[in-house]
Each structure stands twice: as structure tokens, then as C-alpha cells.
Protein backbone atom coordinates (compact mmCIF):
# COMPACT_ATOMS: atom_id res chain seq x y z
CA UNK A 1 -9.73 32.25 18.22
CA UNK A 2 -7.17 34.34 17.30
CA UNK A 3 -5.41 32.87 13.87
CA UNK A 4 -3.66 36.01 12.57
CA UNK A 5 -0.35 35.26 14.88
CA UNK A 6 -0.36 32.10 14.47
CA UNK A 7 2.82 29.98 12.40
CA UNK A 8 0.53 29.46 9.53
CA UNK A 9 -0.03 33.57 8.71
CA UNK A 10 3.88 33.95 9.67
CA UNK A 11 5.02 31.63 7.02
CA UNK A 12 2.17 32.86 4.35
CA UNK A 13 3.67 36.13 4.67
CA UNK A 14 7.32 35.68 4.95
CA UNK A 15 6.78 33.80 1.71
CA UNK A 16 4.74 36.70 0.23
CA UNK A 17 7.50 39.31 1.09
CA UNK A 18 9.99 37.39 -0.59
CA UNK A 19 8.05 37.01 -3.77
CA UNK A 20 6.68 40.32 -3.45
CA UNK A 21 10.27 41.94 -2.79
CA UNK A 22 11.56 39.29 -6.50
CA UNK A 23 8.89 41.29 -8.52
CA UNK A 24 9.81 44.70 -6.89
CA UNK A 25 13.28 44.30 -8.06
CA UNK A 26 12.33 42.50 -11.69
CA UNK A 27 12.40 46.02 -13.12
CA UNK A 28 14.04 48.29 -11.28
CA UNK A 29 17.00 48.59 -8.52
CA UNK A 30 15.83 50.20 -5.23
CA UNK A 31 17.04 50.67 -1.85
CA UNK A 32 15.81 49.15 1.48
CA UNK A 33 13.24 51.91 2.93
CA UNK A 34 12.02 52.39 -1.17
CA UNK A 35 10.78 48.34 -1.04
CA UNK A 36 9.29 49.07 2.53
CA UNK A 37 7.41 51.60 1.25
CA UNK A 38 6.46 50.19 -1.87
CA UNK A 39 5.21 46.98 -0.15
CA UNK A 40 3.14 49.47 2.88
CA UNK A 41 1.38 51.00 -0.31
CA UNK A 42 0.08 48.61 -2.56
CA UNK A 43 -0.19 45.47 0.04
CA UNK A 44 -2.92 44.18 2.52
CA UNK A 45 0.02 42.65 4.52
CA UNK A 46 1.26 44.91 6.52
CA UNK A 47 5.11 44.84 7.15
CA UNK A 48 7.39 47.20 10.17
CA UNK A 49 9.91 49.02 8.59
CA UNK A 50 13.07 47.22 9.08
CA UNK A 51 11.86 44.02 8.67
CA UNK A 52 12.93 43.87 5.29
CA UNK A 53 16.47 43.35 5.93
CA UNK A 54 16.50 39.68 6.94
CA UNK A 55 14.60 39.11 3.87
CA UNK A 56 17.26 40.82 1.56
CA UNK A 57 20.17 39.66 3.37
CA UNK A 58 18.98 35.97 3.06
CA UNK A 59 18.06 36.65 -0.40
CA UNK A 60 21.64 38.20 -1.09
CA UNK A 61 23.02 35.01 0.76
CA UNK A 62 20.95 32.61 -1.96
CA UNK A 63 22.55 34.84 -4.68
CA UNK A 64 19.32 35.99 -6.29
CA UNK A 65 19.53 39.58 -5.33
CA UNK A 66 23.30 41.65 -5.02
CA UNK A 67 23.82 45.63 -3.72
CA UNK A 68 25.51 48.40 -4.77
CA UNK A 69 25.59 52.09 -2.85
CA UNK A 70 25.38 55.34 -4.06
CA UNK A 71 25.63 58.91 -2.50
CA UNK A 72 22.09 60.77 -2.62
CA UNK A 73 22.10 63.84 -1.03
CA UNK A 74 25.31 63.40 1.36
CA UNK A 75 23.74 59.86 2.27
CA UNK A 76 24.85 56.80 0.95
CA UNK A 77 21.94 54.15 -0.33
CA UNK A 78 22.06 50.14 -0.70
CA UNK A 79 20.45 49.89 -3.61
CA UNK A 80 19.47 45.48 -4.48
CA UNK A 81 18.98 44.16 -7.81
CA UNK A 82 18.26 40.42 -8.92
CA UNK A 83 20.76 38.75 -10.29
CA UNK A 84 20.23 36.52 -12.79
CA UNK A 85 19.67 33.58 -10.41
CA UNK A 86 17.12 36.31 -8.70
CA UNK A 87 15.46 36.50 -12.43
CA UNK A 88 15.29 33.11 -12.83
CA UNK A 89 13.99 31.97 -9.19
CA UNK A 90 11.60 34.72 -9.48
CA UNK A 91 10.16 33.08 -12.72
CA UNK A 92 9.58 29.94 -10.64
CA UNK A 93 8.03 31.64 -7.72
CA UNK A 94 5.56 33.93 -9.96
CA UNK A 95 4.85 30.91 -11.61
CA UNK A 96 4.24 28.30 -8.84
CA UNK A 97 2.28 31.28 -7.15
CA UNK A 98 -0.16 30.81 -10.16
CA UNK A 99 -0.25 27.06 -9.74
CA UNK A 100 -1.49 27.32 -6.44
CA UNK A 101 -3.69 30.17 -6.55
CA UNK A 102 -5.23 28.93 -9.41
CA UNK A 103 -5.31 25.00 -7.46
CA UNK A 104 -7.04 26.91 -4.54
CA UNK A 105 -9.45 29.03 -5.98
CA UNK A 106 -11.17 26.17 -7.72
CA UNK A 107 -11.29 24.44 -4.48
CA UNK A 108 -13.20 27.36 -2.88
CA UNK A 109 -15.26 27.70 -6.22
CA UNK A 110 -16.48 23.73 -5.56
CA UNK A 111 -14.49 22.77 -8.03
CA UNK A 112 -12.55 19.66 -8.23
């Protein structure tokens, strides 16, 4: 049985990229192919370029991430940033993360 395309792994991750893209952009502002390449680094869930884009734009439509561009090199670069609502929901998410990692992981440990 083939599970990893299923609705379950789609939603895990979507919800993973989003937190994962909240704590990218806690310290620092970067632009779109930056995150993609930070996330194709340093994570075991592997994500197309591009497909970052309807994450940030529905991110910048919530209001917890905005944009500014800059020139580098003759190019011009979208750089995101949270906003303060993007601090705040990323607080939330970190921290309800925990709460159900935590819940979890005693489950698999036999744990009640």
C-alpha cells in the first residue's frame, strides 16, 4: 500500500512547510528560491522548487508574512519577513507543534 501520496502525508506536510517557512523567517528576511533551498537542505520532506509560492502568498494574504524587493546583481528579489502577526502565530504554531509531538511520542513510548 502506497501511503506516501495519500491526503494524510499532503496535509502533514503542507502544515510542516508553513511552520517550517514561520521559523525560517523568525530571524532573518529571505527571498523565495533562499527558503526553497534552505528547506531542500536541512529537511527530510522534500519540496519542488516553486512550490513555495502558494505557501507565501497565502501566508502574505493571513498577514503574518509581508515583501519587499531589492536589486541584487541587476535582478530584483522578493524578499518576506513576518510581521508581527507572523511572530505571534508562529509562537502558537512552534508551540502547539510541541504539544503534539510531545502528546504523540508518549503514545508510541506506551505511555498514557
Amino acid at each position: 500500500m502506497d501511503t506516501k501520496n495519500d491526503k494524510w502525508h499532503t496535509q502533514l506536510r503542507k502544515g510542516t512547510f508553513e511552520l517550517a517557512i514561520l521559523l525560517l523567517l523568525k530571524n532573518d528576511a529571505m527571498y523565495g528560491y533562499q527558503i526553497t533551498k534552505q528547506l531542500q537542505e536541512d529537511s527530510s520532506f522534500p519540496i519542488a522548487d516553486g512550490s513555495i509560492y502558494p505557501i507565501l502568498r497565502r501566508m502574505s494574504a493571513n498577514g503574518w508574512i509581508s515583501s519587499f524587493k531589492e536589486e541584487h546583481e541587476g535582478r530584483s528579489r522578493k524578499y518576506y519577513y513576518l510581521t508581527d502577526a507572523g511572530k505571534e502565530i508562529s509562537e502558537d504554531r512552534w508551540n502547539e507543534f510541541l504539544t503534539v509531538y510531545s502528546f504523540l511520542n508518549n503514545l508510541q513510548a506506551g505511555g498514557e
